[in-house]
C-alpha atoms as a PDB file:
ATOM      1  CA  UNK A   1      35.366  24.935 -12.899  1.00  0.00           C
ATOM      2  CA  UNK A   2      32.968  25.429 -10.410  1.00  0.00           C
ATOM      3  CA  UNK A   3      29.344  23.204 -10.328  1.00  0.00           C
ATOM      4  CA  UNK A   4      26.510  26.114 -10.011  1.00  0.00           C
ATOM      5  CA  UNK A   5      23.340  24.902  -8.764  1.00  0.00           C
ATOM      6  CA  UNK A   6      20.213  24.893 -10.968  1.00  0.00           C
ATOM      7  CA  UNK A   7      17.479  23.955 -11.173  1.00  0.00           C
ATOM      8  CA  UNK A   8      17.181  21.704 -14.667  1.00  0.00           C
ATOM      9  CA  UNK A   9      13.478  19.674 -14.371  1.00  0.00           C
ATOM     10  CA  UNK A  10      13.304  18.605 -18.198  1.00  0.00           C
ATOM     11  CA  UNK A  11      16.775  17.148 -18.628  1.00  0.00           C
ATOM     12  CA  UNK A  12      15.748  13.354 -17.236  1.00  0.00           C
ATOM     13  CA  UNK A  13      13.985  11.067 -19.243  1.00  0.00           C
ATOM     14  CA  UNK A  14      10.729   9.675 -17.335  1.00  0.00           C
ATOM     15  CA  UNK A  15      10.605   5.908 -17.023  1.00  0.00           C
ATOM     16  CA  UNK A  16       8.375   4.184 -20.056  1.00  0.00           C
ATOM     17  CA  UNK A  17       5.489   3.132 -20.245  1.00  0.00           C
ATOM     18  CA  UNK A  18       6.558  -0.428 -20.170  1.00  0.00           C
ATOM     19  CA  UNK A  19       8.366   0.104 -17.179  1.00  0.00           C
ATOM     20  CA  UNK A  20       5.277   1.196 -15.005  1.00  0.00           C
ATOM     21  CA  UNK A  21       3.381  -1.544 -17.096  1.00  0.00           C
ATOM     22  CA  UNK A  22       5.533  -3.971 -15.073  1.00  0.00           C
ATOM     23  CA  UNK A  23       6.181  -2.247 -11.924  1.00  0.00           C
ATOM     24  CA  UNK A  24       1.958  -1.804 -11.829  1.00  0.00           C
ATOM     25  CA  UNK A  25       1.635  -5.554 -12.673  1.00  0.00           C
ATOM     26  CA  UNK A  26       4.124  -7.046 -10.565  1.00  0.00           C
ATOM     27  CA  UNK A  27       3.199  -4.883  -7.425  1.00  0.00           C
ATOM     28  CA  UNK A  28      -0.686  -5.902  -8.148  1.00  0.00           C
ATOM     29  CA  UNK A  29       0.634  -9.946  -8.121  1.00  0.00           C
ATOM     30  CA  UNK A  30       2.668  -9.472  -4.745  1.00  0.00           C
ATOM     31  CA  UNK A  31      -0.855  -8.122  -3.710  1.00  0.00           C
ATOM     32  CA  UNK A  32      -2.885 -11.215  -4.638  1.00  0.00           C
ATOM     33  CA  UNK A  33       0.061 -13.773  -3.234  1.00  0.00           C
ATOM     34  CA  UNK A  34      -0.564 -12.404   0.173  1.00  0.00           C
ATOM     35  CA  UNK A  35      -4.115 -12.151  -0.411  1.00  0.00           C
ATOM     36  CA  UNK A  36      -4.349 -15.953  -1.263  1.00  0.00           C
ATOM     37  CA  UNK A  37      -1.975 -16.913   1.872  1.00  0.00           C
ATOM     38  CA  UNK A  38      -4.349 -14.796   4.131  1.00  0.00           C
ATOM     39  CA  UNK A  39      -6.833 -16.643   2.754  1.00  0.00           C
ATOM     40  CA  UNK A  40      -5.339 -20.163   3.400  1.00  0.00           C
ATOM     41  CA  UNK A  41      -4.677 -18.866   6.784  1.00  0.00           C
ATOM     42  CA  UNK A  42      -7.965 -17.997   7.085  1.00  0.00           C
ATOM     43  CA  UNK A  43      -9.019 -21.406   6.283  1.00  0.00           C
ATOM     44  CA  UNK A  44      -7.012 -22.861   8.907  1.00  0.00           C
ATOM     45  CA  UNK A  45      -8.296 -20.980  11.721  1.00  0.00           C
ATOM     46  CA  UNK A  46     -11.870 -21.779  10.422  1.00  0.00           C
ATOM     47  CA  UNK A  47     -12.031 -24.513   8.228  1.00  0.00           C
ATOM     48  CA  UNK A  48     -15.319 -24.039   5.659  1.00  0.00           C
ATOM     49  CA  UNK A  49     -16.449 -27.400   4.469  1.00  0.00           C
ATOM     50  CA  UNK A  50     -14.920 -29.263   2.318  1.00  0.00           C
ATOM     51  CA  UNK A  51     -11.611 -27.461   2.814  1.00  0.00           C
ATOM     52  CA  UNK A  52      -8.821 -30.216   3.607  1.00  0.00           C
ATOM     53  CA  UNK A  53      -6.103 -28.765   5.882  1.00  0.00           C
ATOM     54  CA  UNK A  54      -3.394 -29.454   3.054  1.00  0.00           C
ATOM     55  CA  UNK A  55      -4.648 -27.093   0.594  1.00  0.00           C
ATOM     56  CA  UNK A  56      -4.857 -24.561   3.339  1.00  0.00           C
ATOM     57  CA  UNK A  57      -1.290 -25.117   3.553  1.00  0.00           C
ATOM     58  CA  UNK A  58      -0.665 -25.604   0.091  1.00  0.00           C
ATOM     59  CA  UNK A  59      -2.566 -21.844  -0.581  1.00  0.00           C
ATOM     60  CA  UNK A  60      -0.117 -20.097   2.207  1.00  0.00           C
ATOM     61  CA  UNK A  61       3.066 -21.718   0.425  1.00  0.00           C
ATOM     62  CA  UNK A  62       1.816 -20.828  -2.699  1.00  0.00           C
ATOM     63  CA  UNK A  63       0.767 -17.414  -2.060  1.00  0.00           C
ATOM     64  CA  UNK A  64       3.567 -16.587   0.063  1.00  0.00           C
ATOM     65  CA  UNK A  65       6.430 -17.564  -2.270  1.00  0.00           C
ATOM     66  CA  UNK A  66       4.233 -15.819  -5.139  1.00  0.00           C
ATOM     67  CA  UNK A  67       3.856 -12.623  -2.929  1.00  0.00           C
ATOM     68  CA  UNK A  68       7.775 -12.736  -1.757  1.00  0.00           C
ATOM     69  CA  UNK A  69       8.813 -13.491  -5.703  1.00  0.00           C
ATOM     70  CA  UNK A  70       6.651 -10.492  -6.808  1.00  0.00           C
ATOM     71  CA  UNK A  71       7.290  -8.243  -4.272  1.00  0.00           C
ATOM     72  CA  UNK A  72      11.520  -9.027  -5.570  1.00  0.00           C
ATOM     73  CA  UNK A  73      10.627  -8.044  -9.100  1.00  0.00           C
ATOM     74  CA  UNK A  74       8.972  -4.811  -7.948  1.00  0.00           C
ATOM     75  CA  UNK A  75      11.982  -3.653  -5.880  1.00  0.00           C
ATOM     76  CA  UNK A  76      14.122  -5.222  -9.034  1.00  0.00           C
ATOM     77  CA  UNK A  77      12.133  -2.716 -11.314  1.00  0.00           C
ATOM     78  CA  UNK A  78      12.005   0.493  -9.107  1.00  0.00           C
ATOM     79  CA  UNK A  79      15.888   0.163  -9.084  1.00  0.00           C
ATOM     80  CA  UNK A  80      16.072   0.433 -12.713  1.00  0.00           C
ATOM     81  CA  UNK A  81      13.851   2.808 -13.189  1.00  0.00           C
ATOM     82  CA  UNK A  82      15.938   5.014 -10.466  1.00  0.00           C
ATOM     83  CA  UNK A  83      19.284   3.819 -12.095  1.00  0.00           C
ATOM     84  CA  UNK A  84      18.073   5.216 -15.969  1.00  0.00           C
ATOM     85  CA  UNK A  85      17.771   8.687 -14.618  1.00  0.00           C
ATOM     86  CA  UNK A  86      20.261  10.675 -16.736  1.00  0.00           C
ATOM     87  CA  UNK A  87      20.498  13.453 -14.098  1.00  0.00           C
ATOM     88  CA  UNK A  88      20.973  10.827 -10.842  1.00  0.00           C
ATOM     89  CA  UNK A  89      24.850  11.693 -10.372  1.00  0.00           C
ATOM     90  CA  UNK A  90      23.631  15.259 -10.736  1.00  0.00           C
ATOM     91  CA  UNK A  91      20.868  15.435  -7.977  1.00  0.00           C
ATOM     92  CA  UNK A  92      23.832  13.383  -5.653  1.00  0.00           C
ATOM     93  CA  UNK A  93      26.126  15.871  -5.759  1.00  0.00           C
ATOM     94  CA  UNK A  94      23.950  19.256  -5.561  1.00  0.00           C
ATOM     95  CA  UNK A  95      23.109  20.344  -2.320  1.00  0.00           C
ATOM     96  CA  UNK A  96      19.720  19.946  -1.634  1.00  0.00           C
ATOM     97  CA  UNK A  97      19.798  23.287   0.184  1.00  0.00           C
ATOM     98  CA  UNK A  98      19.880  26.546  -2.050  1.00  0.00           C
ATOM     99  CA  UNK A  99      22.579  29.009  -1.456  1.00  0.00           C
ATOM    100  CA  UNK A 100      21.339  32.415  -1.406  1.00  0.00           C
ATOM    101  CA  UNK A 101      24.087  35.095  -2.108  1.00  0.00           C
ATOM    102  CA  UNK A 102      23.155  38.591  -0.840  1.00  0.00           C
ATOM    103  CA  UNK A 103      24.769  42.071  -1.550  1.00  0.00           C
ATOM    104  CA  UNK A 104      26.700  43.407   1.185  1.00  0.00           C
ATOM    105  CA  UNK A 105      24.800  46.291   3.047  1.00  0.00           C
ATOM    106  CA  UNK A 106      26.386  50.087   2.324  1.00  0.00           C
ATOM    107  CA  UNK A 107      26.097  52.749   4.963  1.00  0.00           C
END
């Protein structure tokens, strides 16, 4: 049988709200990891007082790994919020062009 294309916008389920919950908190925390190793950069090029140059280090590590870790779980999320979409092996196999059929012209 042959696969007509239509156009179906209410037959997915959209992604919880727990999902965007976490995707909203986790992309926020990648945010303030590299905020926190710009800062500890920052430090480095222009130490304030009482700033030791390890805990400059210590902040980019830190904030780095947090931002890198956060920024995993966000991509980690998005993917399962794309793979619980009932219609996905639908919308891979439609064409995203629309065919138009036309009526042959009479003379």
């Amino acid at each position: 049988m042959e696969k007509h294309d239509r156009l179906d916008t209410l037959d997915h389920r959209p992604p919880t709200g727990r999902n965007l919950l976490q995707l909203g908190f986790w992309m926020r925390s990648a945010f303030v990891g590299a905020f926190f190793a710009a800062a500890g950069f920052a430090a480095l090029i222009d130490p304030p007082q009482g700033l030791p140059f390890l805990t400059a280090l210590t902040w980019i590590a830190a904030g780095s790994t947090f931002a890198w870790l956060a920024w995993q779980r966000t991509a980690a999320l998005l993917d399962r919020v794309d793979a619980d979409e009932s219609t996905r092996a639908d919308r891979d196999d439609a064409s995203p062009i629309r065919q138009v059929v036309r009526a042959p012209v009479s003379s």
